[in-house]
C-alpha atoms as a PDB file:
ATOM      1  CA  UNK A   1      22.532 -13.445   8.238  1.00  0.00           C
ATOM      2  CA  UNK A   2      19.372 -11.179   7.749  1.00  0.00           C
ATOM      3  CA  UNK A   3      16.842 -11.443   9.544  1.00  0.00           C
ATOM      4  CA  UNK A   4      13.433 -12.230   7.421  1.00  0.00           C
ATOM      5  CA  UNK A   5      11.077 -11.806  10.403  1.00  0.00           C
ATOM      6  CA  UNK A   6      10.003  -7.892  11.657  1.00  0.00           C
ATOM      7  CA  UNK A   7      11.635  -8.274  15.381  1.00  0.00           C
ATOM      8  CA  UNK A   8       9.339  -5.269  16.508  1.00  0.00           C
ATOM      9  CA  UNK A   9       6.133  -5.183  14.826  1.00  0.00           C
ATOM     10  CA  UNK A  10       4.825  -2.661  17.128  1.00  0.00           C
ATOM     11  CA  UNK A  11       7.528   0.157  16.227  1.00  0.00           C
ATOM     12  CA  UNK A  12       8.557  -1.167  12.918  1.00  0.00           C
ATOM     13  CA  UNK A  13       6.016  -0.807  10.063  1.00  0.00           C
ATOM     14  CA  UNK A  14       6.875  -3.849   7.382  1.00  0.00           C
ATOM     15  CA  UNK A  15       8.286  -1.357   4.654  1.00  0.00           C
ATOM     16  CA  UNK A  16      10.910  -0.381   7.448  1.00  0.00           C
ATOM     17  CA  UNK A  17      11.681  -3.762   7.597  1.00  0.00           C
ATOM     18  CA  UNK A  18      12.040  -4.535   3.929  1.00  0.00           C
ATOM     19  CA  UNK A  19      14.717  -1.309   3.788  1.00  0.00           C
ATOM     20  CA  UNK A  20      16.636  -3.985   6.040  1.00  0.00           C
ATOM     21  CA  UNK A  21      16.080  -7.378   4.267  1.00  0.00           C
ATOM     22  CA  UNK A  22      16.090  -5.898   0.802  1.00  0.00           C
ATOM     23  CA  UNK A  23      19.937  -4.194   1.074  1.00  0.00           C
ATOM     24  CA  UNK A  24      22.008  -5.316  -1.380  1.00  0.00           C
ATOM     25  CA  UNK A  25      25.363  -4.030   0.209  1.00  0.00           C
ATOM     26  CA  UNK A  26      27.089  -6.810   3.148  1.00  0.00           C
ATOM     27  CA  UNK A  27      26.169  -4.993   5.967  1.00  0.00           C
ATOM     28  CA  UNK A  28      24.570  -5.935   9.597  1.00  0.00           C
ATOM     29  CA  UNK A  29      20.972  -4.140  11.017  1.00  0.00           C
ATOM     30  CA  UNK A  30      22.444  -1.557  14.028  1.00  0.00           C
ATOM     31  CA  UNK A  31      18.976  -0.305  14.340  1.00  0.00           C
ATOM     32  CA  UNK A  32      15.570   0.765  13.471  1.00  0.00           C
ATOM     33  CA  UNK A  33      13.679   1.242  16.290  1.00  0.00           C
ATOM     34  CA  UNK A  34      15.733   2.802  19.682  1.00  0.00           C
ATOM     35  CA  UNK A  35      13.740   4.594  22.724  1.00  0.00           C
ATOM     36  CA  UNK A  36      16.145   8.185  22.694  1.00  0.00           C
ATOM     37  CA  UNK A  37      15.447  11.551  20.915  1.00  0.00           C
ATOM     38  CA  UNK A  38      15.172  11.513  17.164  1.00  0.00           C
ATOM     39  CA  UNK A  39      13.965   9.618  14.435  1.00  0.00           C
ATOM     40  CA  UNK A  40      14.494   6.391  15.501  1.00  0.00           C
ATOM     41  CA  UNK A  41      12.052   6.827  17.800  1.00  0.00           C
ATOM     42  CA  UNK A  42       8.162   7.505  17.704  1.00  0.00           C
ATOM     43  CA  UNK A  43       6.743  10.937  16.847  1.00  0.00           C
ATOM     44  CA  UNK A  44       4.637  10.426  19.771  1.00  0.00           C
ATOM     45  CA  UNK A  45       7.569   9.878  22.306  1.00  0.00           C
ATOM     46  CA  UNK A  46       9.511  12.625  20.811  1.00  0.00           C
ATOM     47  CA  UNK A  47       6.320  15.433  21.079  1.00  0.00           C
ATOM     48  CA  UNK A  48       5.972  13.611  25.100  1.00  0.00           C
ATOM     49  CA  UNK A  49       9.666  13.459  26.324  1.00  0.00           C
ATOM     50  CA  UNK A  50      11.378  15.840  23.674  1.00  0.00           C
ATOM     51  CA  UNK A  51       8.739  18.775  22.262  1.00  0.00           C
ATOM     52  CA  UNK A  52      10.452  21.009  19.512  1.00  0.00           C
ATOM     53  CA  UNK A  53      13.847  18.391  18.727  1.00  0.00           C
ATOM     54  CA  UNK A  54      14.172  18.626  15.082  1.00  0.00           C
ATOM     55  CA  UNK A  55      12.280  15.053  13.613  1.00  0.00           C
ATOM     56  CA  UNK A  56       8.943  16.617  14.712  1.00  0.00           C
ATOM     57  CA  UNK A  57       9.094  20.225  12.942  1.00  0.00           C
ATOM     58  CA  UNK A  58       7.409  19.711   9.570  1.00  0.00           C
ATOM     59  CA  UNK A  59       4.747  18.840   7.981  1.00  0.00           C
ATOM     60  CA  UNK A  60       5.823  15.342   6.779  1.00  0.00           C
ATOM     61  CA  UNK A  61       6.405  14.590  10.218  1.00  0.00           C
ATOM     62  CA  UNK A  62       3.324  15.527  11.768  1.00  0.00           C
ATOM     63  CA  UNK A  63       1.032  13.857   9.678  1.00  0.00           C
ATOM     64  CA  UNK A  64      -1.713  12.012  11.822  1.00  0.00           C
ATOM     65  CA  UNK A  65      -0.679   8.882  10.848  1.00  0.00           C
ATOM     66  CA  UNK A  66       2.479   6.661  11.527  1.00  0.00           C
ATOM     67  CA  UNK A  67       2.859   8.551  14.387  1.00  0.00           C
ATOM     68  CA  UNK A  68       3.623   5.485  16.509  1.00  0.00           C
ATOM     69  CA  UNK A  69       6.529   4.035  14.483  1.00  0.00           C
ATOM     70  CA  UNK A  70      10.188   4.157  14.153  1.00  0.00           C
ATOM     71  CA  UNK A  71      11.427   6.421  11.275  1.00  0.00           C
ATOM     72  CA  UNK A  72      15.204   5.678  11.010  1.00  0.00           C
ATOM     73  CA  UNK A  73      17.715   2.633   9.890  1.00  0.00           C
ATOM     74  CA  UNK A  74      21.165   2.479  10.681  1.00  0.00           C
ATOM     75  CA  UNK A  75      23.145  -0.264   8.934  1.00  0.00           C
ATOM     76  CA  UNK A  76      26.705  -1.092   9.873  1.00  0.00           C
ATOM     77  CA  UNK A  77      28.977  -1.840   7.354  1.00  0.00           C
ATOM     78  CA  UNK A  78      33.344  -2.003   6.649  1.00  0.00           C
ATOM     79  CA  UNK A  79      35.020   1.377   5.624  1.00  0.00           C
ATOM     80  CA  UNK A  80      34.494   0.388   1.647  1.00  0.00           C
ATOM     81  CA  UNK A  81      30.973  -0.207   1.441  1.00  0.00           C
ATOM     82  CA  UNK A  82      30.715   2.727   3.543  1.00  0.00           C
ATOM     83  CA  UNK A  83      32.439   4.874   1.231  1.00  0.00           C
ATOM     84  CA  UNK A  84      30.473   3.622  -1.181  1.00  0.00           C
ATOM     85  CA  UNK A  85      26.739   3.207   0.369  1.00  0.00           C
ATOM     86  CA  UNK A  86      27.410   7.419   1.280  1.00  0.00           C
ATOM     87  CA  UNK A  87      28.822   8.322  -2.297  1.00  0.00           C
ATOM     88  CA  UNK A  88      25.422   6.547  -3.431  1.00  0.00           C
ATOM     89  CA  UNK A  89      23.148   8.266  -1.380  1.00  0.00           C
ATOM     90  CA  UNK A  90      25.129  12.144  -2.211  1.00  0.00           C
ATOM     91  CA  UNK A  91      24.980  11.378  -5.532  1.00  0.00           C
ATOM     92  CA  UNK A  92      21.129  10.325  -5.569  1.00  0.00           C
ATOM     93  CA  UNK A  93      20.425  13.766  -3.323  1.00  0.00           C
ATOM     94  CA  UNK A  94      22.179  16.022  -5.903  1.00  0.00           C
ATOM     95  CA  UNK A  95      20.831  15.778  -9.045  1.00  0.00           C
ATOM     96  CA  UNK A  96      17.728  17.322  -9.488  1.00  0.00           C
ATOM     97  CA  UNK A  97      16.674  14.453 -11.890  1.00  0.00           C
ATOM     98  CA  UNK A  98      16.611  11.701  -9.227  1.00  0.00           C
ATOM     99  CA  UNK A  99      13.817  11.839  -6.978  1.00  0.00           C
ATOM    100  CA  UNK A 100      14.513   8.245  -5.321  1.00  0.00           C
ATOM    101  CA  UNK A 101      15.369   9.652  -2.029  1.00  0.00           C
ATOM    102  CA  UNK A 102      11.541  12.018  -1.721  1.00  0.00           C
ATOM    103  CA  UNK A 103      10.686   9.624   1.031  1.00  0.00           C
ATOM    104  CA  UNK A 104      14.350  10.418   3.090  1.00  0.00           C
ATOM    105  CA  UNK A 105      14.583  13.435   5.882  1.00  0.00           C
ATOM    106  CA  UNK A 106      18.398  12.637   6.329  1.00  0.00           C
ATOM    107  CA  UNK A 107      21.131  10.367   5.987  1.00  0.00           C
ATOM    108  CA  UNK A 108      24.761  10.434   7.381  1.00  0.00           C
ATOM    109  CA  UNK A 109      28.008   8.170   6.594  1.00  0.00           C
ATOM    110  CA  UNK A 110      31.647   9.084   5.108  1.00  0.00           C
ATOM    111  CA  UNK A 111      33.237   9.805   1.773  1.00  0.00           C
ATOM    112  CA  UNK A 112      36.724   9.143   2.899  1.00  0.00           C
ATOM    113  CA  UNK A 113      36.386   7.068   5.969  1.00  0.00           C
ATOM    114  CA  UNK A 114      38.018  10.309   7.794  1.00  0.00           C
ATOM    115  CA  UNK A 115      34.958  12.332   8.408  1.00  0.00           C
ATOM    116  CA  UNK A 116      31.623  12.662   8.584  1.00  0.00           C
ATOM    117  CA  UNK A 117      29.046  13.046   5.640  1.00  0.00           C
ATOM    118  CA  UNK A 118      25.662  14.150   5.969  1.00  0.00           C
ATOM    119  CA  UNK A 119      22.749  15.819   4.315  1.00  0.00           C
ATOM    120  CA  UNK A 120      19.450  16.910   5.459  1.00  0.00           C
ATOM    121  CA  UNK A 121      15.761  18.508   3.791  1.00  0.00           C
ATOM    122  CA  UNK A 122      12.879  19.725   4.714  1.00  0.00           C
ATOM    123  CA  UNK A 123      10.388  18.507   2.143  1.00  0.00           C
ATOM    124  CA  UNK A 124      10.274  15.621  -0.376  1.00  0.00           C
ATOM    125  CA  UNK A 125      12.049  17.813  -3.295  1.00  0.00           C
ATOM    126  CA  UNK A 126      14.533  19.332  -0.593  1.00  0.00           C
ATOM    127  CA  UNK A 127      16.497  21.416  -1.234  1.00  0.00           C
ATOM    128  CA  UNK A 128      19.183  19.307   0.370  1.00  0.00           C
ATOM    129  CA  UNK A 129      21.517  21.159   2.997  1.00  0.00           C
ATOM    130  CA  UNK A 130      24.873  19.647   4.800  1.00  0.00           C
ATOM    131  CA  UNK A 131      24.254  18.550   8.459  1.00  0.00           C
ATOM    132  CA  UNK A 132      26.668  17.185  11.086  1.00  0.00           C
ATOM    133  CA  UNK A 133      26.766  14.073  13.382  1.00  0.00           C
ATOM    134  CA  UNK A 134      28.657  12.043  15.363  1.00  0.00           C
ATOM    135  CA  UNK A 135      31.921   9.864  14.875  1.00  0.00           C
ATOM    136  CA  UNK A 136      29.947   6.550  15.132  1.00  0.00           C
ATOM    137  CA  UNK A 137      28.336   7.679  11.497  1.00  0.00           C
ATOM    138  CA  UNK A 138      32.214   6.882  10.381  1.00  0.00           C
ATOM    139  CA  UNK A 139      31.193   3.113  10.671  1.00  0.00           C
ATOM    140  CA  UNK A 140      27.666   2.768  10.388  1.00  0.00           C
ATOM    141  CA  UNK A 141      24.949   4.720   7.816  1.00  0.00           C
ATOM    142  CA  UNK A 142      22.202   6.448   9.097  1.00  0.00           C
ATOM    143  CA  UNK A 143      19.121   7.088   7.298  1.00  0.00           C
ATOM    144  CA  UNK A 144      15.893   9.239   8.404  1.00  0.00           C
ATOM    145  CA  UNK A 145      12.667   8.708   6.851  1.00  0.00           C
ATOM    146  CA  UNK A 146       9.882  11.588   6.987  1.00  0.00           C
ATOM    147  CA  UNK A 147       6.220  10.092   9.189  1.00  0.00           C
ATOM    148  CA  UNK A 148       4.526  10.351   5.981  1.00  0.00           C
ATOM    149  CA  UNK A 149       6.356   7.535   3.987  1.00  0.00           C
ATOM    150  CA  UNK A 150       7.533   5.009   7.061  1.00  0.00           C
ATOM    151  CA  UNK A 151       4.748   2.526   5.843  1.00  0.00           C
ATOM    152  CA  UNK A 152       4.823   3.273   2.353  1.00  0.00           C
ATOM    153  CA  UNK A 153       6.969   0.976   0.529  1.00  0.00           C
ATOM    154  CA  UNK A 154       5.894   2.278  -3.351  1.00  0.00           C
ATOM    155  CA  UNK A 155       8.216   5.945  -2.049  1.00  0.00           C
ATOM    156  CA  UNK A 156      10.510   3.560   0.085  1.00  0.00           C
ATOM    157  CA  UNK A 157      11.475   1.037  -2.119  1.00  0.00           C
ATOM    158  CA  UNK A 158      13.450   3.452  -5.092  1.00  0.00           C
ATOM    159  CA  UNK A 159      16.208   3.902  -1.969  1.00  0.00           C
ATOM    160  CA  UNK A 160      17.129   0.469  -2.413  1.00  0.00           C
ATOM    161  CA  UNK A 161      17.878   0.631  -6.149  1.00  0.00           C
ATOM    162  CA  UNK A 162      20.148   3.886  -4.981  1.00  0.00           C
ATOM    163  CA  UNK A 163      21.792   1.532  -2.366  1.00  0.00           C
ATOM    164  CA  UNK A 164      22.386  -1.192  -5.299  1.00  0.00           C
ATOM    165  CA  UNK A 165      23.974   1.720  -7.238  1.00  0.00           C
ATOM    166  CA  UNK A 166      21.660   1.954 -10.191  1.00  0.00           C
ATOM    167  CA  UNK A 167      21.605   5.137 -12.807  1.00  0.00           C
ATOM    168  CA  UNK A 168      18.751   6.853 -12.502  1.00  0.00           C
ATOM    169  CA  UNK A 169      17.945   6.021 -16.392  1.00  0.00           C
ATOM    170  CA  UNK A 170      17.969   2.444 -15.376  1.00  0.00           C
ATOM    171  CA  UNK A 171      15.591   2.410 -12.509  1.00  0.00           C
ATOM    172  CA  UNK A 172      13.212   4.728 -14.580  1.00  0.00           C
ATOM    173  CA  UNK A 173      13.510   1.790 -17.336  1.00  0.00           C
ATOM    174  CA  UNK A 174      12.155  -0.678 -14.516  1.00  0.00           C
ATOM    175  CA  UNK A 175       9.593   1.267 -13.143  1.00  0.00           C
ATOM    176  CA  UNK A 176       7.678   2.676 -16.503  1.00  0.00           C
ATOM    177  CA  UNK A 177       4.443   3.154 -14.157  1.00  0.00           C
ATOM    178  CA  UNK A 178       1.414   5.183 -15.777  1.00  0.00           C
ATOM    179  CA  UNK A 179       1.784   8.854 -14.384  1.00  0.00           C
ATOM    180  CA  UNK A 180      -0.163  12.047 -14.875  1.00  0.00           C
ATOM    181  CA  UNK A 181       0.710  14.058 -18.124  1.00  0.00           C
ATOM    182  CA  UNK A 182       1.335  10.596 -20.427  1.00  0.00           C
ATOM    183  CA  UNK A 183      -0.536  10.792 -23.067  1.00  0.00           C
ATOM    184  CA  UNK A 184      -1.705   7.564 -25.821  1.00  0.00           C
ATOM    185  CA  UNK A 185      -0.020   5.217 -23.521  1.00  0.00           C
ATOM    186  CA  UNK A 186      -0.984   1.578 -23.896  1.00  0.00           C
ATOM    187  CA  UNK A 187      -0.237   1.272 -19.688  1.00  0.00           C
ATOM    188  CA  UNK A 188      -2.872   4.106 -19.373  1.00  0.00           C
ATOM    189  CA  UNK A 189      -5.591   2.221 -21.753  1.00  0.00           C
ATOM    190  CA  UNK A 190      -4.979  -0.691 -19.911  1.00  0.00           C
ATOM    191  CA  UNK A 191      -5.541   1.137 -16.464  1.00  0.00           C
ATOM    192  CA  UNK A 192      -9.007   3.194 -17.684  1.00  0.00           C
ATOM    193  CA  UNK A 193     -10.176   0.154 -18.575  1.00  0.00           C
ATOM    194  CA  UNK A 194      -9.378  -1.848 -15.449  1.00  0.00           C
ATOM    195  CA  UNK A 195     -10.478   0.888 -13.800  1.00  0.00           C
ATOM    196  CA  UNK A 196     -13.623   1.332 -15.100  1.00  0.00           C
ATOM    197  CA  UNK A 197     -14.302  -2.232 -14.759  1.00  0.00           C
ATOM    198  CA  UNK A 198     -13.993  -2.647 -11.113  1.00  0.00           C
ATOM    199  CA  UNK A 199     -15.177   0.897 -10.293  1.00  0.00           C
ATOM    200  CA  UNK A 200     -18.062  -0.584  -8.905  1.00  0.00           C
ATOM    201  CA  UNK A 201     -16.168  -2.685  -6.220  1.00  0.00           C
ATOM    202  CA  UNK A 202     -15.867   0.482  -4.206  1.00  0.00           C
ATOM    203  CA  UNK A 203     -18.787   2.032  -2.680  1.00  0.00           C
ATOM    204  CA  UNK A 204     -19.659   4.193  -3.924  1.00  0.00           C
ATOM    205  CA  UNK A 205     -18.302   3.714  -7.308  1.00  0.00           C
ATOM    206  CA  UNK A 206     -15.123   5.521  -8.556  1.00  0.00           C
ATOM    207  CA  UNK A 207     -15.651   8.280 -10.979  1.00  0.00           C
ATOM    208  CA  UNK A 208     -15.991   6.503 -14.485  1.00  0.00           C
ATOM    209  CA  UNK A 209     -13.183   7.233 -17.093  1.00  0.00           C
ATOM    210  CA  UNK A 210     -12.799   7.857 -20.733  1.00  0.00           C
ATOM    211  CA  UNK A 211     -10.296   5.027 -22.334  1.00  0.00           C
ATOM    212  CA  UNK A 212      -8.437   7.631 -24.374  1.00  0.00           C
ATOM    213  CA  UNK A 213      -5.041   6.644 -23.218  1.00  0.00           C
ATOM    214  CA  UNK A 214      -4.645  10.208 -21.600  1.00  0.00           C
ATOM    215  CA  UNK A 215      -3.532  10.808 -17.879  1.00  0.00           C
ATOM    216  CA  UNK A 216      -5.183  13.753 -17.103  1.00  0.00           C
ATOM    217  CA  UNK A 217      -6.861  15.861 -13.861  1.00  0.00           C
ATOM    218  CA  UNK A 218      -9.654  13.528 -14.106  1.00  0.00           C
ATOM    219  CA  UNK A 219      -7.930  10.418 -14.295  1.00  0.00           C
ATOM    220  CA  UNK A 220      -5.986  11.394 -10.916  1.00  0.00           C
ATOM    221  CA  UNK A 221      -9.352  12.440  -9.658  1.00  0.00           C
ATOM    222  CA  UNK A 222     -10.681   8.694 -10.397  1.00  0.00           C
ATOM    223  CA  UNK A 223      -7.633   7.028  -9.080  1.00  0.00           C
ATOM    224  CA  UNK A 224      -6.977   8.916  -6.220  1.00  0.00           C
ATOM    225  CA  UNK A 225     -10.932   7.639  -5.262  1.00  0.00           C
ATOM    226  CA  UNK A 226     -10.876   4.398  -5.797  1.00  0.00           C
ATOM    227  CA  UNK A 227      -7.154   4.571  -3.687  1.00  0.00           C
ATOM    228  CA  UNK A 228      -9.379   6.482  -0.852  1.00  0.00           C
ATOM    229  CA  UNK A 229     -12.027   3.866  -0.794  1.00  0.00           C
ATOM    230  CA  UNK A 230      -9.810   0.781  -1.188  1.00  0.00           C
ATOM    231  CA  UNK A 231      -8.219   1.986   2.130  1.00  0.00           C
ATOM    232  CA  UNK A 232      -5.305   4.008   0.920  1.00  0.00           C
ATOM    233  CA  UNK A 233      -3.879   6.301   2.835  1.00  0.00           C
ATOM    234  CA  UNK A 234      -0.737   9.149   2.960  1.00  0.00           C
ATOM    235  CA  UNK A 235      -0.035  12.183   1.035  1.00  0.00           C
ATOM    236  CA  UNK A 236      -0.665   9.754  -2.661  1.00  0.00           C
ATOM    237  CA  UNK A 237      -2.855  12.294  -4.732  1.00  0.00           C
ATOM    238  CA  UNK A 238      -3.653   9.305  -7.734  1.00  0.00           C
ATOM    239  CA  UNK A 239      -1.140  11.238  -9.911  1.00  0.00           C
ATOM    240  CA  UNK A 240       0.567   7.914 -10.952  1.00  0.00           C
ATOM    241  CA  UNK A 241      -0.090   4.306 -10.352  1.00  0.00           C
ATOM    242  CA  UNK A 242       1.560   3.442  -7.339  1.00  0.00           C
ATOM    243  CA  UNK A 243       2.487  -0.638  -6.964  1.00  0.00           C
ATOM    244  CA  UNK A 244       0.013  -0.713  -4.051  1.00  0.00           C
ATOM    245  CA  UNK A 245      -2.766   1.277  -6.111  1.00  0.00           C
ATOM    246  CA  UNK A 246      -2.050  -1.505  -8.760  1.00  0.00           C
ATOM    247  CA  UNK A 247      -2.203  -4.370  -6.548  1.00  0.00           C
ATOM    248  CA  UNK A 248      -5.649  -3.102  -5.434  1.00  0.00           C
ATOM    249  CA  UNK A 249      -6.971  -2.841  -9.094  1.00  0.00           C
ATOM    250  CA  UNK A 250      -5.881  -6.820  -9.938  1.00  0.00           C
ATOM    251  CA  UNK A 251      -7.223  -7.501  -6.412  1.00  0.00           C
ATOM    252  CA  UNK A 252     -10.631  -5.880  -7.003  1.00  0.00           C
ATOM    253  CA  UNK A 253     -10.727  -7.519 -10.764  1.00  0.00           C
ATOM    254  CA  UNK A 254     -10.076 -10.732  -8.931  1.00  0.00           C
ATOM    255  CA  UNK A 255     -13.006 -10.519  -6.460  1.00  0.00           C
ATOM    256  CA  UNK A 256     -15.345  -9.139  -9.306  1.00  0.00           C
ATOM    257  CA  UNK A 257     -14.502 -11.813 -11.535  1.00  0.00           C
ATOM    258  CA  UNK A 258     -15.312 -14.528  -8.243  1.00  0.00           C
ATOM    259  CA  UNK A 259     -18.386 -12.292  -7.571  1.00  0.00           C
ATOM    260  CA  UNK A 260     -20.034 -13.045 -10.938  1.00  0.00           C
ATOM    261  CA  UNK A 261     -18.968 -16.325 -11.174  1.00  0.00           C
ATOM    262  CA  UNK A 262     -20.516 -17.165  -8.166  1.00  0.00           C
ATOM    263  CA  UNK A 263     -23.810 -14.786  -8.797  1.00  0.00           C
ATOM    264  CA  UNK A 264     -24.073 -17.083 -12.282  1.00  0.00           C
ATOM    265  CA  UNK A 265     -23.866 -20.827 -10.343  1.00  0.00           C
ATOM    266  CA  UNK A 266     -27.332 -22.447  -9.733  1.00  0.00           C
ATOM    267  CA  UNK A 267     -29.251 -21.880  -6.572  1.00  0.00           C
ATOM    268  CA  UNK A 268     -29.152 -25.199  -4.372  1.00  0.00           C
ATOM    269  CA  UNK A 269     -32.053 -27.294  -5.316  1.00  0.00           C
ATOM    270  CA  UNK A 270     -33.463 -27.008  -2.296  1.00  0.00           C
ATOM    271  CA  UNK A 271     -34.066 -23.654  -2.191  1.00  0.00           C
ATOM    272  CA  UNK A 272     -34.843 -23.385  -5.867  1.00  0.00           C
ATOM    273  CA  UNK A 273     -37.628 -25.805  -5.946  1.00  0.00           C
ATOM    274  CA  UNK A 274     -38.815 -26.032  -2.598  1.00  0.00           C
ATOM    275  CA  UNK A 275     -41.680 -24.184  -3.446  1.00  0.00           C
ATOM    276  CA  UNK A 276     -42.471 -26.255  -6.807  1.00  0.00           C
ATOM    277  CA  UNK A 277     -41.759 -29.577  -4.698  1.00  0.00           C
ATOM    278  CA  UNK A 278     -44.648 -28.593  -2.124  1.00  0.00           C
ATOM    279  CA  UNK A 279     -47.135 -27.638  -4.275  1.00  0.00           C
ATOM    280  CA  UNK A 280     -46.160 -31.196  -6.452  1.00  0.00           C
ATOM    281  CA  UNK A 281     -46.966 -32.766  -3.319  1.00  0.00           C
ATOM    282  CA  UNK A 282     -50.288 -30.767  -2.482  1.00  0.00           C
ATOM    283  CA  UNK A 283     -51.435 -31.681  -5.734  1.00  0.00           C
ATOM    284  CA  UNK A 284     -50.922 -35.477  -5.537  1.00  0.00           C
ATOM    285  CA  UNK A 285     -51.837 -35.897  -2.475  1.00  0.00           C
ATOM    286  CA  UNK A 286     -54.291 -33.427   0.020  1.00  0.00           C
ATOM    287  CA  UNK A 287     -55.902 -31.764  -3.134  1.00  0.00           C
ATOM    288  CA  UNK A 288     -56.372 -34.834  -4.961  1.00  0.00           C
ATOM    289  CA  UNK A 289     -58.114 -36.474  -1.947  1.00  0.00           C
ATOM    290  CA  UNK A 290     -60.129 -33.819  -0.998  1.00  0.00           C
ATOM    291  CA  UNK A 291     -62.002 -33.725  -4.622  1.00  0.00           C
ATOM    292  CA  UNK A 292     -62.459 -37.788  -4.140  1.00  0.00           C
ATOM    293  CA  UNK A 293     -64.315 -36.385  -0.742  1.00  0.00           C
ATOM    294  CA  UNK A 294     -66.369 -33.528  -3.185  1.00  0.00           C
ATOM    295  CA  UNK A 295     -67.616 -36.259  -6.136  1.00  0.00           C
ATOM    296  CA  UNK A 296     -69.111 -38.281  -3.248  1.00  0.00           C
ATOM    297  CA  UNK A 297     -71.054 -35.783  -1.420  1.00  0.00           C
ATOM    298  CA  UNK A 298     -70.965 -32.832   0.298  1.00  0.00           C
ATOM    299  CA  UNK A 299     -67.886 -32.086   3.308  1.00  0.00           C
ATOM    300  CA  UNK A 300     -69.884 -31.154   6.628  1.00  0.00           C
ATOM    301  CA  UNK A 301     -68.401 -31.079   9.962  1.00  0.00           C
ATOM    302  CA  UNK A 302     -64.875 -29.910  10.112  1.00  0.00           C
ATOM    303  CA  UNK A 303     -60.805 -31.180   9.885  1.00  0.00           C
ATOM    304  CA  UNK A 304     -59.766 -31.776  12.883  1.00  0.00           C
ATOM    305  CA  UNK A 305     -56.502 -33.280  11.968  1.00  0.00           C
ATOM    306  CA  UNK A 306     -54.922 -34.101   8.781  1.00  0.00           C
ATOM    307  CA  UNK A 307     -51.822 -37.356   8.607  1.00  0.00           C
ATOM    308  CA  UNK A 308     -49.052 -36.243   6.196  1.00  0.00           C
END
């Protein structure tokens, strides 16, 4: 049975998580976040109790951010799908087409259920290198993720289509998002325009954009501000539209749209006339008296007290 609820909120970001309730191999959670050396633990208790071990080294692991979550997943599973779930993942890593696995430092299982099987990089585009582990890899697959990407599910979720065992044409087929360099794309008309309509939702407003159905420099540019501004954050340079950048553009269009709607309702009668209802009154009533007292004679004296 999977678990649906994040057990550890404070070492597990939700994307983490979703590695764990989104696999679609029969397998059981060994871990995600465990207090010893490495990446399942917290780049912060790594630099305090183990300074220089390997998970905090690089630059995608010393990012300021993240730096107090858990950055592995270990998922146990019987000899087959463990054959399998490791032939998916050394397949994904070696061909230079497939860029599902950007987001992953490391991963270890078994091709034959006989030895270990692991492979290990440096950056997002690698280049991958064989690495060594322990026996208990024989049973269970481990999986690093670089402190950049632990709460960035648009660069985690592609592993999970490599864990289903898609083709890298498929998932490409099912994730047609706008990217830099397309060029009269109807998803990139669509997106200036969106974007230029809720530019102004940001403050201040996002770069405006020619609708020429061209993803160019200043497109990024414009996406990557409104991603700044609408709270994004990570290495994300606007050079595609990311699911979360997406989200944020129907979200904006949503509150715009309720922002005018509301600016268009009438203001509550009594603060729309109050004004016109006082001086009605005045009229009919203190100014009409007081030119009944003028026709009669001259005022002398003065108010003392008027009875509304």
């Amino acid at each position: 049975m999977i678990l649906l609820i994040n057990t550890d909120p404070e070492h597990i970001t939700e994307p983490m998580w979703m590695l764990w309730t989104n696999c679609p191999l029969p397998a059981r959670l060994a871990g995600i976040y465990a207090n010893k050396k490495g990446y399942h633990n917290t780049v912060i208790a790594n630099l305090k109790r183990w300074p220089g071990t390997y998970s905090i080294r690089f630059p995608l692991d010393l990012v300021n951010f993240n730096r107090d979550k858990a950055r592995a997943i270990d998922v146990t599973m019987g000899p087959k799908d463990m054959i399998l779930w490791t032939s998916r993942m050394k397949a994904s890593a070696e061909n230079p087409a497939d860029h599902r696995l950007a987001a992953v430092r490391e991963f270890y299982g078994t091709l034959d259920g006989k030895t270990v099987f692991g492979l290990i990089k440096d950056t997002q585009n690698g280049p991958w290198r064989k690495a060594s582990a322990d026996n208990t890899h024989l049973w269970h697959g481990h999986m690093g993720v670089f402190t950049a990407f632990v709460n960035d599910w648009d660069k985690l979720s592609p592993i999970i289509s490599v864990w289903r065992g898609d083709t890298i044409n498929d998932w490409i087929k099912d994730n047609m998002l706008p990217k830099q360099g397309d060029t009269n794309s109807q998803e990139v008309f669509y997106f200036q325009h969106l974007h230029n309509r809720v530019r102004d939702m940001v403050n201040p407003p996002a770069p405006a954009l020619d609708v020429d159905g061209d993803y160019g420099p200043k497109m990024t540019a414009a996406v990557f501000d409104f991603f700044k501004k609408r709270g994004g954050n990570g290495v994300y340079k606007g050079d595609y539209i990311a699911g979360w950048v997406a989200m944020q553009y129907d979200s904006a269009l949503i509150e715009k749209i309720t922002r005018d709607a509301i600016a268009k309702l009438p203001k509550p009668p009594i603060e729309q006339n109050l004004k016109e209802l006082v001086d009605a009154w005045l009229a009919a009533n203190i100014r009409t008296q007081l030119s009944q007292v003028a026709i009669v004679g001259s005022i002398k004296g003065e108010i003392t007290d008027v009875h509304l």
